[in-house]
Protein backbone atom coordinates (compact mmCIF):
# COMPACT_ATOMS: atom_id res chain seq x y z
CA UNK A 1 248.30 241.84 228.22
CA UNK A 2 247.07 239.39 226.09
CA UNK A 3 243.58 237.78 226.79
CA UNK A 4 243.30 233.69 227.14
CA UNK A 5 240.55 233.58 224.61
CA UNK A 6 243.17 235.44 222.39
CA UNK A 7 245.73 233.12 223.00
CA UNK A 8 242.92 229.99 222.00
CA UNK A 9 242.26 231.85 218.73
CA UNK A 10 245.87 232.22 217.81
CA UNK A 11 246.51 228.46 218.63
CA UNK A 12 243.63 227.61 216.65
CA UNK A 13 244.45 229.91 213.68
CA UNK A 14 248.22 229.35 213.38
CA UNK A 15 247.43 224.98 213.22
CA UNK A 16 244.59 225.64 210.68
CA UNK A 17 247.23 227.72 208.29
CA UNK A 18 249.60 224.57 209.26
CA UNK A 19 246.75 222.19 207.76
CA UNK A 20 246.54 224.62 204.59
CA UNK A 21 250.57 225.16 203.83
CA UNK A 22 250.75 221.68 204.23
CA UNK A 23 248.30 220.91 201.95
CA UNK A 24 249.86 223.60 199.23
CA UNK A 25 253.09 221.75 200.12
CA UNK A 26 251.83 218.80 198.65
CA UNK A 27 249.63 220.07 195.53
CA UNK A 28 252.31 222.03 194.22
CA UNK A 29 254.76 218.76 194.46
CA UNK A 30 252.22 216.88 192.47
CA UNK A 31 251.55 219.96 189.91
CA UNK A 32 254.89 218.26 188.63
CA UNK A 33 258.26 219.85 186.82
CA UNK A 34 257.33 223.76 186.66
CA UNK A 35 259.49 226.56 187.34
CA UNK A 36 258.78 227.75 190.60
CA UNK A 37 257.93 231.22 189.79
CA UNK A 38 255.16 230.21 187.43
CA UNK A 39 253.45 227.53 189.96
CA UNK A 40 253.82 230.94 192.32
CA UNK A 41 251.56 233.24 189.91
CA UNK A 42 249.21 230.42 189.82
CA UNK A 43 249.03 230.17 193.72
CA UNK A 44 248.75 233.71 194.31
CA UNK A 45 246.18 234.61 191.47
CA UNK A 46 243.95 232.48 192.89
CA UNK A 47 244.58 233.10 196.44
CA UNK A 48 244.15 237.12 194.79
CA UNK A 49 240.24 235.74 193.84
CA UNK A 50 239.29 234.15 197.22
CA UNK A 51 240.62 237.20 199.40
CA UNK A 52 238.21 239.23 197.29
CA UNK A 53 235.42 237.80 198.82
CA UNK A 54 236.00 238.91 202.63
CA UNK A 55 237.40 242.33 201.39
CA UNK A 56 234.08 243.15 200.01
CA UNK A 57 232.10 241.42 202.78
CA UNK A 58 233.77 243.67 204.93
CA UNK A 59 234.65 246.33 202.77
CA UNK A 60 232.77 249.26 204.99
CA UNK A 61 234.92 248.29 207.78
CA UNK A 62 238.60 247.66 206.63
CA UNK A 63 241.18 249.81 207.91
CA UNK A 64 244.07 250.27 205.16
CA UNK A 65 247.37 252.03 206.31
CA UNK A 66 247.50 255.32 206.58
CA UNK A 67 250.95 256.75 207.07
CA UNK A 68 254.02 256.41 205.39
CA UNK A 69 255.82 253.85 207.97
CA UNK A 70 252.39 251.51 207.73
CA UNK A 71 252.60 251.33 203.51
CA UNK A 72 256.46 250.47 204.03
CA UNK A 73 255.70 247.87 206.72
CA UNK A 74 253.06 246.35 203.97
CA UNK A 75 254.98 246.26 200.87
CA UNK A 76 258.00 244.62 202.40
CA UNK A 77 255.92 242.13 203.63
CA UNK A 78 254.79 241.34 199.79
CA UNK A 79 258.41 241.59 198.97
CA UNK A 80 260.03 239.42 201.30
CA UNK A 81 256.64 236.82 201.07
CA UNK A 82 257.05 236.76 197.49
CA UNK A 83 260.76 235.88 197.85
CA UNK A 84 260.26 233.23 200.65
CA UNK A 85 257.49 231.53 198.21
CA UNK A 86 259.25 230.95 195.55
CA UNK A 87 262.38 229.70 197.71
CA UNK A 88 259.69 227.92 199.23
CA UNK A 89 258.07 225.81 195.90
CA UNK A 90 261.42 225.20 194.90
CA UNK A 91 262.42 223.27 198.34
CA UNK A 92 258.81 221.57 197.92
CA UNK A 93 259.81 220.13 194.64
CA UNK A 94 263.45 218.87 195.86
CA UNK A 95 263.50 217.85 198.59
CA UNK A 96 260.91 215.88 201.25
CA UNK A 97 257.63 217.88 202.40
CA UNK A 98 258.25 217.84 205.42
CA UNK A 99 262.12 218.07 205.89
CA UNK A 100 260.93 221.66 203.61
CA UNK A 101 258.33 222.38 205.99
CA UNK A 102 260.84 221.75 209.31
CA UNK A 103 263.55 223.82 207.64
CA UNK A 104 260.76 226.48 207.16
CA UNK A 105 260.13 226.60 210.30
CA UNK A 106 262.91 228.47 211.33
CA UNK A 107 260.68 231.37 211.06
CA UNK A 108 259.22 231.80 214.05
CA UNK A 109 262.46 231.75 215.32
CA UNK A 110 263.60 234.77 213.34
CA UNK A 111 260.41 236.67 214.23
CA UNK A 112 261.64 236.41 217.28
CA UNK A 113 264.62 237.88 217.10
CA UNK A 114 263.18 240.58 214.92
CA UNK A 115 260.67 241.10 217.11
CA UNK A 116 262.81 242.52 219.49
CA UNK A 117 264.17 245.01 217.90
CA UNK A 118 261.39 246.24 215.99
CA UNK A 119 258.59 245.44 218.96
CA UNK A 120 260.99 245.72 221.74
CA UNK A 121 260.01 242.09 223.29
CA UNK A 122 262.73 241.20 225.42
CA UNK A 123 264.54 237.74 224.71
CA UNK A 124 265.10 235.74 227.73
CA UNK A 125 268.87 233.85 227.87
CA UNK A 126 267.06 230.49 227.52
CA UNK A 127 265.12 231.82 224.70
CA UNK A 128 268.24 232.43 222.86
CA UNK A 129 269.42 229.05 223.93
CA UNK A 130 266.88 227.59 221.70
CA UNK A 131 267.66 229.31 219.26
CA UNK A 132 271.16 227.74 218.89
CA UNK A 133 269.64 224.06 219.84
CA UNK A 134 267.24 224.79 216.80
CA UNK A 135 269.71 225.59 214.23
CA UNK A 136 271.64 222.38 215.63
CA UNK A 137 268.22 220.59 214.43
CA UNK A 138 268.12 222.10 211.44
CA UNK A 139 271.54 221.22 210.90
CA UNK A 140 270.48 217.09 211.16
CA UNK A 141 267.75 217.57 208.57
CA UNK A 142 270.10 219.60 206.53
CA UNK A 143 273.19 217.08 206.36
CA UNK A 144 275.98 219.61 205.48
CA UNK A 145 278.49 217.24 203.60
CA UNK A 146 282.32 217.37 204.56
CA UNK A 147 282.76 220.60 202.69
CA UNK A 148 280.43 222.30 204.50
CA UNK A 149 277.94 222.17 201.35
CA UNK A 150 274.24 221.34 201.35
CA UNK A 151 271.93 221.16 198.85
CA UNK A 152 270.14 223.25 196.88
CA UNK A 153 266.78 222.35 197.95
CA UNK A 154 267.90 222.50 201.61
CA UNK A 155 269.56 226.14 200.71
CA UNK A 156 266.39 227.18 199.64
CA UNK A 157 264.40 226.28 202.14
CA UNK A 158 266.37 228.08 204.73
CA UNK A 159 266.27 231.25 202.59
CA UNK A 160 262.39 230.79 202.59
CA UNK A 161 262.43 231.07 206.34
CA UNK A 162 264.62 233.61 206.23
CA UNK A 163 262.18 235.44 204.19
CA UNK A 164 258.83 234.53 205.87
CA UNK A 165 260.25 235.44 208.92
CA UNK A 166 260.49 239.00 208.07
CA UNK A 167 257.27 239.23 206.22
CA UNK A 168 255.49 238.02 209.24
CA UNK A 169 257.05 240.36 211.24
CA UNK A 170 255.84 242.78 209.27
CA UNK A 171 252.43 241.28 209.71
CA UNK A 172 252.45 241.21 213.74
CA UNK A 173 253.92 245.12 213.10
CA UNK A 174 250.32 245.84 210.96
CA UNK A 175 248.34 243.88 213.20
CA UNK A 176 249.26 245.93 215.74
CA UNK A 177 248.47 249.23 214.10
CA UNK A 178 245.05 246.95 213.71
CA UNK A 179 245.40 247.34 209.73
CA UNK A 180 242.48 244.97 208.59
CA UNK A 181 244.09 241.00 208.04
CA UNK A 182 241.78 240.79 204.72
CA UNK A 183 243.28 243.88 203.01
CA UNK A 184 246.71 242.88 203.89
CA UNK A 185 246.12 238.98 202.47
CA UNK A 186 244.75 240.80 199.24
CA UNK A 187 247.58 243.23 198.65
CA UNK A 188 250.43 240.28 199.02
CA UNK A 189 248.57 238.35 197.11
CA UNK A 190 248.03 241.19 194.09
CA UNK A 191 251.18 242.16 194.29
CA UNK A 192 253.15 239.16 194.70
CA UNK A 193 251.00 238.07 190.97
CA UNK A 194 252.40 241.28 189.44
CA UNK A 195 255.80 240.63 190.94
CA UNK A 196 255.90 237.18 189.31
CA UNK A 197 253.64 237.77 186.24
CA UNK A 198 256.59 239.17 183.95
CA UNK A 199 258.36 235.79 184.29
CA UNK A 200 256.00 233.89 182.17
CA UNK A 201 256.50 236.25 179.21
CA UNK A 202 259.56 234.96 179.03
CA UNK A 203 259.62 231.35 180.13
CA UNK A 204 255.95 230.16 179.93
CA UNK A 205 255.87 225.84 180.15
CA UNK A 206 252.44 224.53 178.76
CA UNK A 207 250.55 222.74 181.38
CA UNK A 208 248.17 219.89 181.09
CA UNK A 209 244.41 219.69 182.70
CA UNK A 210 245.87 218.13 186.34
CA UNK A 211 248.74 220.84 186.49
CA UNK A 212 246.28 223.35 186.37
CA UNK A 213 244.05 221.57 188.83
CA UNK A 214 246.67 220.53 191.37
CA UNK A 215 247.60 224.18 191.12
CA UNK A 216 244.05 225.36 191.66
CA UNK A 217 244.24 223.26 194.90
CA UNK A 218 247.45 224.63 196.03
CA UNK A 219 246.40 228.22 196.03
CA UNK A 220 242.66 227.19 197.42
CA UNK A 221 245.17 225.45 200.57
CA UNK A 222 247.48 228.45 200.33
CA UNK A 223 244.72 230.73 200.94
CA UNK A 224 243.74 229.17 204.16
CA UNK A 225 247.39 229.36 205.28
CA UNK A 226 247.46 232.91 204.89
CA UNK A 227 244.54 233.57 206.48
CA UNK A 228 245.41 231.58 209.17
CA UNK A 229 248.85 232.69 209.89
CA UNK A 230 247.85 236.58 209.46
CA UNK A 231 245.28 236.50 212.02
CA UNK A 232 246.85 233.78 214.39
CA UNK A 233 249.72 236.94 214.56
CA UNK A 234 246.96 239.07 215.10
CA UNK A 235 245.64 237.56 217.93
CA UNK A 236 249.18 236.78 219.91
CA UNK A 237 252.54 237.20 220.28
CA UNK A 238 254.56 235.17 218.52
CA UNK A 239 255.83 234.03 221.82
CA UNK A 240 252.84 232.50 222.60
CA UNK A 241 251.88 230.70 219.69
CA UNK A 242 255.06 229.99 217.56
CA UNK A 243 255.30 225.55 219.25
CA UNK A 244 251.96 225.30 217.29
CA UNK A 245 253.10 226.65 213.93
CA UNK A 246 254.99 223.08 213.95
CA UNK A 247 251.91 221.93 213.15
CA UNK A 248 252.44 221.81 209.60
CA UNK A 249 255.50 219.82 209.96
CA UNK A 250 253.40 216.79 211.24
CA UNK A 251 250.26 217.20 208.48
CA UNK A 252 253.22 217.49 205.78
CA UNK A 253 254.92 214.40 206.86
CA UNK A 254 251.63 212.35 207.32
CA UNK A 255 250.73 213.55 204.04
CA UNK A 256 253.63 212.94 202.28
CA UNK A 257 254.00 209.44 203.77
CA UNK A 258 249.80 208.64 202.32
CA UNK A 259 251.16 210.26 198.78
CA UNK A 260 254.64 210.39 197.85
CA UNK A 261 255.91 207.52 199.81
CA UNK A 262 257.81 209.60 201.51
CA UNK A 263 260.54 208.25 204.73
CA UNK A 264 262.19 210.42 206.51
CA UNK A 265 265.63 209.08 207.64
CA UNK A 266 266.94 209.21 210.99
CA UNK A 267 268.72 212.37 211.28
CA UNK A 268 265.71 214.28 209.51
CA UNK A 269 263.64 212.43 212.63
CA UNK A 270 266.25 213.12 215.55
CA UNK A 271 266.28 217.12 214.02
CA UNK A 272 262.50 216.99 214.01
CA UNK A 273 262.40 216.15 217.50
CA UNK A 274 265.32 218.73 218.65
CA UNK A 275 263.42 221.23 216.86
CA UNK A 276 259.75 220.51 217.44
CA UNK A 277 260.60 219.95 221.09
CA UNK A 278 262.76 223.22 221.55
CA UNK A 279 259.44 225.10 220.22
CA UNK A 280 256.97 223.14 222.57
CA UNK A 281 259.50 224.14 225.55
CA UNK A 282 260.08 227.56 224.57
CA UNK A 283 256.25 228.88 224.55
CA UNK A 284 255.25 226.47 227.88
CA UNK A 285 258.58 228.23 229.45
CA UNK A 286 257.10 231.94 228.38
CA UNK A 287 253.60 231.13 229.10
């Protein structure tokens, strides 16, 4: 049974990576036309550099898996967070921040799910219930035309949560074999840089001083995300916490609004609210 004061720090953790995705969000939209894969290298190297620091503050103290089902649990997690980031950049840098960020969202949703059949946490009826009025949100912010298509910045943004719903899973799954959060942020991040680093052999684009900058910030913002999010699953269920991940949906429209200029019509606003709302209801009605 999880403590209150647990609860408090996963609240507090899982808003303060909302805060820093948000801000990536928006660095990696002003860090201009790059192919998404390259702005990721960029964003993970440097997220690679900061993680460092805690590692070796800590370093007599980190637990790193050690069986077979723990180093599994740990590299899908870099797989399946490598492929929701780059979904992720490209849905930044087609779409609005925050419809990206609200699509994104579907994740805790999907952790969820997953988590009952790889934690065996029972979903209640209504819990499944929001499920479906969430994807009907999604579906406003989405717009399907007639023929059933969206686009491709909405595709990818769905295939992001997708993604970072199963890496995350795999993060509550470590947590809970109390692998150490630092060594876990480190690895993605390593590995996710290797993952990508091939691609600019082959399609390197020449970027000015405020690229490189912009991108400095967005894996400076990024790293607080992951920090935030990897211990905020630490601390609690994802029950218990997942309304507050929304978070990021509010500090990505605010700051796309002060930036970009950015509107959101009013079916992106009415799926914001059906989705938003479903998440506030769903942790208040399991807590």
């Amino acid at each position: 049974m999880e403590s209150k004061n647990n609860i408090l720090m996963g609240i507090f953790c899982i808003v303060m990576a909302g805060l820093g995705f948000a801000l990536m969000g928006l660095f990696v939209r002003l860090s201009g036309d790059l192919p998404s894969m390259q702005k990721g290298v960029f964003r993970n190297l440097i997220a690679a550099l900061i993680a460092v620091v805690p590692l070796w503050k800590h370093r007599f103290n980190i637990k790193m898996p050690k069986d077979t089902p723990e180093w599994i649990a740990l590299v899908t997690r870099s797989i399946f967070g490598t492929i929701g980031l780059v979904f992720n950049f490209y849905a930044l840098s087609h779409i609005n921040l925050a419809d990206a960020s609200l699509i994104q969202k579907l994740s805790p949703f999907i952790i969820l799910v997953l988590s009952y059949f790889v934690f065996k946490e029972k979903m209640t009826s209504f819990q499944i219930l929001a499920l479906v009025i969430a994807f009907v949100g999604v579906l406003f912010i989405i717009k399907p035309s007639t023929t059933g298509l969206i686009s491709k910045g909405a595709m990818a943004a769905l295939m992001a949560a997708l993604s970072t719903g199963i890496a995350y899973t795999c993060v509550r799954y470590l947590g809970k074999k109390e692998i150490s959060g630092e060594f876990i942020i480190f690895f993605f991040s390593v590995s996710s840089t290797l993952m990508l680093f091939p691609y600019l052999i082959f399609d390197y684009h020449v970027m000015n001083l405020y690229q490189v900058i912009m991108l400095l910030l967005a894996g400076v913002s990024a790293s607080l995300g992951q920090f935030g999010v990897t211990f905020a699953y630490r601390y609690a269920a994802a029950k218990n916490i997942a309304a507050f991940d929304y978070s990021q949906v509010i500090f990505s429209g605010i700051l796309g609004f002060l930036f970009l200029g950015e509107i959101p019509d009013i079916y992106s606003l009415i799926g914001y609210i059906i989705v938003i709302s479903v998440g506030v209801v769903l942790v208040f009605k399991s807590k």
